[in-house]
Structure formats: structure tokens, C-alpha cells
Protein backbone atom coordinates (compact mmCIF):
# COMPACT_ATOMS: atom_id res chain seq x y z
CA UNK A 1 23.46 -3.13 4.47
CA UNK A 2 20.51 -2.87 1.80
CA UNK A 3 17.36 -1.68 2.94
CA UNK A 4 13.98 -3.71 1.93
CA UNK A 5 10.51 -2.94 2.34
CA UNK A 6 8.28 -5.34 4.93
CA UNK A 7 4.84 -4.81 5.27
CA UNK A 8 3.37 -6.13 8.43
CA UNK A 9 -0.32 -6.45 8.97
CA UNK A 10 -1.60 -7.08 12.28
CA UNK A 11 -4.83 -9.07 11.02
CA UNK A 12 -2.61 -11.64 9.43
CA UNK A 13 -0.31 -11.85 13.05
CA UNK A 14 -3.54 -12.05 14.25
CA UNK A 15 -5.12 -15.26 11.96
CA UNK A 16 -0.92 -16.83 12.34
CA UNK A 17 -1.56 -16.72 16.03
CA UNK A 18 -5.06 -18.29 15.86
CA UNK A 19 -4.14 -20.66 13.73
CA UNK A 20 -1.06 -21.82 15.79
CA UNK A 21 -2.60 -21.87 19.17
CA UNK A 22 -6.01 -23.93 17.72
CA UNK A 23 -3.35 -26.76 16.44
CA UNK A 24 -1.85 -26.60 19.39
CA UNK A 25 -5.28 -27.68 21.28
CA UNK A 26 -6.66 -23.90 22.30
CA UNK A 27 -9.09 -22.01 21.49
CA UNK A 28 -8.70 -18.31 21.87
CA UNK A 29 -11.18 -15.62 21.85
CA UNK A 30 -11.23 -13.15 18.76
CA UNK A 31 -10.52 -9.86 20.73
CA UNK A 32 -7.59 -12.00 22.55
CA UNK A 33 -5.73 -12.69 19.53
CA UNK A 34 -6.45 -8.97 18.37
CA UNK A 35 -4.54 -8.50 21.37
CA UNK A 36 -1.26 -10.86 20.90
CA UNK A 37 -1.34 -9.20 17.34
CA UNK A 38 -0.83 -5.69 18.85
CA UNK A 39 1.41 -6.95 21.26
CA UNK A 40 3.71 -8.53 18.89
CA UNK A 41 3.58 -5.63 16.44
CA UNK A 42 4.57 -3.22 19.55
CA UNK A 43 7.49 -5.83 20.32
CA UNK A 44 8.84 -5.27 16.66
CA UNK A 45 8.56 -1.59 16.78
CA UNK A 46 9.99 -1.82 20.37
CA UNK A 47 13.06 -4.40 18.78
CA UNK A 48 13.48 -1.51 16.07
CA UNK A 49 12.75 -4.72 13.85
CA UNK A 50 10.23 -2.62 12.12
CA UNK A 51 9.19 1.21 11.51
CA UNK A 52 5.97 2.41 11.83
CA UNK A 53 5.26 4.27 8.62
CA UNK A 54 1.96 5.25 7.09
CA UNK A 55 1.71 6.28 3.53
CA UNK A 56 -0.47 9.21 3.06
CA UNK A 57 -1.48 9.43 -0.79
């Protein structure tokens, strides 16, 4: 299986889920879709979906 490189960045989970849920008819507070974007990046770590990994240059 061949390995790739993902980058995931919480601030665009974050403007995905505001985007979704204002077209969907609500309107959701800033720090509550700061929020769903942690959750959802702590559900990929927790699916072993993603690594965390910090590069340190």
C-alpha cells in the first residue's frame, strides 16, 4: 500500500462546516464550529485515518 502525505487543517474543517450548516438554514457560532473542527480532527486521529505529526524545522 503506498503511503501519501495529507495535510489537514482544522481552520478549513472549520470554514467546510460553516459553510455546510449556513446552506443548510443554520447559523452557528464561531467558537462552535472551532469546536466541530477539533472534534472531527480528534475523530480522524481516533479512526487512525490521520497522524498527528508536527514538523519542527
Amino acid at each position: 500500500m503506498k503511503e501519501i502525505e495529507v495535510v489537514i487543517d482544522t481552520e478549513e474543517i472549520a470554514e467546510f462546516f460553516y459553510n455546510e450548516l449556513v446552506r443548510r438554514g443554520y447559523v452557528p457560532a464561531e467558537s462552535e464550529i472551532e469546536e466541530l473542527a477539533d472534534i472531527m480532527f480528534d475523530y480522524l486521529l481516533d479512526k487512525c485515518i490521520i497522524d498527528e505529526e508536527m514538523d519542527v524545522e
